[in-house]
N, C-alpha and C. Protein backbone atom coordinates (compact mmCIF):
# COMPACT_ATOMS: atom_id res chain seq x y z
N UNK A 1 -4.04 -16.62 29.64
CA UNK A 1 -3.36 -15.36 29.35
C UNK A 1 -2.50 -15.45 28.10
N UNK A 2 -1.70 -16.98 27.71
CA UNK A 2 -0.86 -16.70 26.69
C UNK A 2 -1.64 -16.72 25.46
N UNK A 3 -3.03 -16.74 25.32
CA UNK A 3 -3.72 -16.82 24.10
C UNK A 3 -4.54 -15.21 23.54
N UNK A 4 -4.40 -14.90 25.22
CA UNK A 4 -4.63 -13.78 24.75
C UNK A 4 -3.63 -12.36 24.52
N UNK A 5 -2.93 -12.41 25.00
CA UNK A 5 -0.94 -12.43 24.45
C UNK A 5 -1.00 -12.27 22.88
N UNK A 6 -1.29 -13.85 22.54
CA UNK A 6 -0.91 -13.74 21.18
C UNK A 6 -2.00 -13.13 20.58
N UNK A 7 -3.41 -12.98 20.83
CA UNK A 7 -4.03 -12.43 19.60
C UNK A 7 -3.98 -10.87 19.78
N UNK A 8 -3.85 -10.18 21.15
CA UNK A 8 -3.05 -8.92 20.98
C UNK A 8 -2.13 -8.35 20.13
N UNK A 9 -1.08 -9.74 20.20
CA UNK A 9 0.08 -8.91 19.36
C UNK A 9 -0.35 -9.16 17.85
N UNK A 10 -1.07 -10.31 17.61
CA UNK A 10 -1.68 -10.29 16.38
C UNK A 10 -2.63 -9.43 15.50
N UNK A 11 -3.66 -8.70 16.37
CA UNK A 11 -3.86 -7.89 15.90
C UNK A 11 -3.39 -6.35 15.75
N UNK A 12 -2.13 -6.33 17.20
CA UNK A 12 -1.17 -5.21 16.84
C UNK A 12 -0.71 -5.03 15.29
N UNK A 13 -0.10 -6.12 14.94
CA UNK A 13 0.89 -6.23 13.42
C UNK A 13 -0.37 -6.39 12.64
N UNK A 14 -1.30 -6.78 12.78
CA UNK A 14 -2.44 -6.45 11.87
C UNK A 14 -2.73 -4.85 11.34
N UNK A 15 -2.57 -4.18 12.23
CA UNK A 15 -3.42 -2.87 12.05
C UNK A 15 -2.13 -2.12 12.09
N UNK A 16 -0.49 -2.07 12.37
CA UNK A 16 0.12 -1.58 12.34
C UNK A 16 0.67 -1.56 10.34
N UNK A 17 0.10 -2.94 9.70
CA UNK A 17 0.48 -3.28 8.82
C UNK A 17 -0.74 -2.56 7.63
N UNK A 18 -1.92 -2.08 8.45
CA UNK A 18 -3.21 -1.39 7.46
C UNK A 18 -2.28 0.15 7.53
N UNK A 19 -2.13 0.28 8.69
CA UNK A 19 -1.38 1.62 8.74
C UNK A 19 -0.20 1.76 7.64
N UNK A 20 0.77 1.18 7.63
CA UNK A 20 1.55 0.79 6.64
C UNK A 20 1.26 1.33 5.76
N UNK A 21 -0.12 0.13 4.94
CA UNK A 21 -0.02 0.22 3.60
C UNK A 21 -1.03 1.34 3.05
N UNK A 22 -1.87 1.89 4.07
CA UNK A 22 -2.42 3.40 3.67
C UNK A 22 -1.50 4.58 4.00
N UNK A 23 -0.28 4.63 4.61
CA UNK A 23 0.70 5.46 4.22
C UNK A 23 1.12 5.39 2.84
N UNK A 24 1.37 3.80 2.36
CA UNK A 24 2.24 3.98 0.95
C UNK A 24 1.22 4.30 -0.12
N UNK A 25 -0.08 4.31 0.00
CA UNK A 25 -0.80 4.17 -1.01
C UNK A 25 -0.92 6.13 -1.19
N UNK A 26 -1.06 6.60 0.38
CA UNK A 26 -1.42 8.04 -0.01
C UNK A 26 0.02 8.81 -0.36
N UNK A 27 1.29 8.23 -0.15
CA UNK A 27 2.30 8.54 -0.99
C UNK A 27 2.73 8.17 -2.66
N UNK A 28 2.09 7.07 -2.86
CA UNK A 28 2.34 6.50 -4.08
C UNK A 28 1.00 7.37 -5.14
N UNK A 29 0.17 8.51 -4.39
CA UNK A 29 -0.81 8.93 -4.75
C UNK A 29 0.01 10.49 -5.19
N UNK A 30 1.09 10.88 -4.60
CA UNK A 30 1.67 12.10 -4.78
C UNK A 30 2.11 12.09 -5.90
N UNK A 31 2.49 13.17 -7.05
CA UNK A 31 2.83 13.08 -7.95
C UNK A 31 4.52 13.10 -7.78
N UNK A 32 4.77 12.57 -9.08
CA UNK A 32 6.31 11.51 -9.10
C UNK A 32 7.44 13.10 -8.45
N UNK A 33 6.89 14.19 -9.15
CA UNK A 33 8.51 15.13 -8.54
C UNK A 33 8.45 14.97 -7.10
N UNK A 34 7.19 15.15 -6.06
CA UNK A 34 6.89 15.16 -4.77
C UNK A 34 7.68 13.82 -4.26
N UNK A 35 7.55 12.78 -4.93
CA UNK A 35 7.97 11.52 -4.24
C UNK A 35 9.93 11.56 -4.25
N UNK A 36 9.90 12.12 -5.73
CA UNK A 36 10.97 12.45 -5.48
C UNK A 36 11.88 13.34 -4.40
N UNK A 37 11.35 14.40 -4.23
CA UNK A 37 11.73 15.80 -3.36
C UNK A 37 11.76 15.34 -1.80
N UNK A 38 10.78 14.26 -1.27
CA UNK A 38 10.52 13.40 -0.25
C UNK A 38 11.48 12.31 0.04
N UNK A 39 12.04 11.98 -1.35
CA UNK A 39 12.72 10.48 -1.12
C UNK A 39 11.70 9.36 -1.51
N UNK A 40 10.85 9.28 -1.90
CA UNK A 40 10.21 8.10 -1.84
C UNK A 40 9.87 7.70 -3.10
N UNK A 41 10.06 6.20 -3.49
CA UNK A 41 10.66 5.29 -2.71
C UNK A 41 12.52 5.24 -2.84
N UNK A 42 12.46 4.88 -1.56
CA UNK A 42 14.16 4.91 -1.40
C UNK A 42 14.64 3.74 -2.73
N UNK A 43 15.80 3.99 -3.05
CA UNK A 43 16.68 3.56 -4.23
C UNK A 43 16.74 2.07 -4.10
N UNK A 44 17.02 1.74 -2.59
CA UNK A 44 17.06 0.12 -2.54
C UNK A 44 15.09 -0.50 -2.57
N UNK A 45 14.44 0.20 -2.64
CA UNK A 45 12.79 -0.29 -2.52
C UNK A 45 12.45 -0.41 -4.36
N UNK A 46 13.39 -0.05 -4.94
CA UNK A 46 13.03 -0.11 -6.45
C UNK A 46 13.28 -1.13 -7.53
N UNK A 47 12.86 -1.80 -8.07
CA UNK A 47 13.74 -2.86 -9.00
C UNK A 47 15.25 -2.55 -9.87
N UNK A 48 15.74 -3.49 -9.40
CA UNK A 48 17.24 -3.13 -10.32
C UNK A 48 17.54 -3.90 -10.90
N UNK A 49 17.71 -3.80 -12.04
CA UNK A 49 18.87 -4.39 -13.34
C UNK A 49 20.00 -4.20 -13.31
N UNK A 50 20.91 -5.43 -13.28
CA UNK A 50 22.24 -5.63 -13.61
C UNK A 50 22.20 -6.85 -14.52
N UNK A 51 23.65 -6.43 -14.47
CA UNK A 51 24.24 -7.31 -15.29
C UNK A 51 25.03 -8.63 -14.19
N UNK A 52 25.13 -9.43 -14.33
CA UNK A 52 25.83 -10.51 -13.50
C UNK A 52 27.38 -9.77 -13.74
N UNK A 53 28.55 -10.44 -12.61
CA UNK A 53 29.71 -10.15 -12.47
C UNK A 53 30.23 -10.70 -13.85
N UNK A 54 29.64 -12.21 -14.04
CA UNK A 54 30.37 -13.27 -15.25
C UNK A 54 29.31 -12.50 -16.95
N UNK A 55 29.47 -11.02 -16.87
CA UNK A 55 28.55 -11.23 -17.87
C UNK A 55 29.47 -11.57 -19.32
N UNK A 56 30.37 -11.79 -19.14
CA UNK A 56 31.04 -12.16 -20.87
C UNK A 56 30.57 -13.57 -20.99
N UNK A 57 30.33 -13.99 -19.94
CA UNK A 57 30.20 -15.95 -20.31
C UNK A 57 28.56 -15.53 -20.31
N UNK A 58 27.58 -14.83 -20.20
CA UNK A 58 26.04 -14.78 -20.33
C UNK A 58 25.75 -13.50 -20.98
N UNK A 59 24.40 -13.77 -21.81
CA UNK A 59 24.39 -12.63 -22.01
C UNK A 59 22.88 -12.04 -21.62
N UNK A 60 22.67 -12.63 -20.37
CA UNK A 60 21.07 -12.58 -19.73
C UNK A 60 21.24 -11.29 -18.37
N UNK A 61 19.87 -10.73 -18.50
CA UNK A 61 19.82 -9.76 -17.13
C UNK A 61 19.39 -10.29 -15.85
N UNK A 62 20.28 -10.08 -15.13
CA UNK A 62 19.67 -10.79 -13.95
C UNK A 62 18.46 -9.69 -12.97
N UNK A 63 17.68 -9.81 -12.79
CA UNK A 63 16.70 -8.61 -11.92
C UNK A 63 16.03 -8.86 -10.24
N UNK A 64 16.61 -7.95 -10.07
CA UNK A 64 16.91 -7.94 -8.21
C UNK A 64 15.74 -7.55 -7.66
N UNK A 65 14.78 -7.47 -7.19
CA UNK A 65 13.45 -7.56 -6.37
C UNK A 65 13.81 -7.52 -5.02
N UNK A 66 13.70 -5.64 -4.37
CA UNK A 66 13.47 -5.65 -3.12
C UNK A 66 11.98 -6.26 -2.65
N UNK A 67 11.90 -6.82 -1.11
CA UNK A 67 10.93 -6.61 -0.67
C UNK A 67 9.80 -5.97 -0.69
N UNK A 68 10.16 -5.02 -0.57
CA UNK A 68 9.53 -4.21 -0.12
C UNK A 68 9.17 -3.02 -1.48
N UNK A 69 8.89 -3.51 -2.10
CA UNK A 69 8.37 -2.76 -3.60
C UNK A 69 6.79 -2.71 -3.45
N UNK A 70 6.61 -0.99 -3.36
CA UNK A 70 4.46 -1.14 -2.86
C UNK A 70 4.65 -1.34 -4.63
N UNK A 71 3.24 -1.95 -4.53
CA UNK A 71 2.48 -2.28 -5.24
C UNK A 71 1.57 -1.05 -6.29
């Protein structure tokens, strides 16, 4: 039973994760005002540029990479 346990839940997060990524693809398919007007993608899902706290001692960008950035 525990083997078949695990490949249940394995293929749960399998197909929960196809689901996923054909949501983001048929949103990332909307044109940009729509994604906007929707929210998508949220502000933290986007790449950000800063500057470090110490930026007088550097003068390099540091760049922050959510997770979760579709492709």
């Amino acid at each position: 039973m525990l083997i078949l346990s695990t490949i249940e839940r394995l293929a749960h997060q399998y197909f929960n994760q196809l689901k996923r990524q054909r949501t983001e693809r048929m949103l990332q398919s909307l044109p940009r005002n729509i994604q906007k007007d929707i929210g998508w993608p949220q502000p933290a899902d986007e790449v950000v540029l800063r500057r470090p706290r110490n930026a007088a001692n550097t003068s390099r960008t540091v760049r922050l990479i959510s997770a979760k950035i579709p492709c």
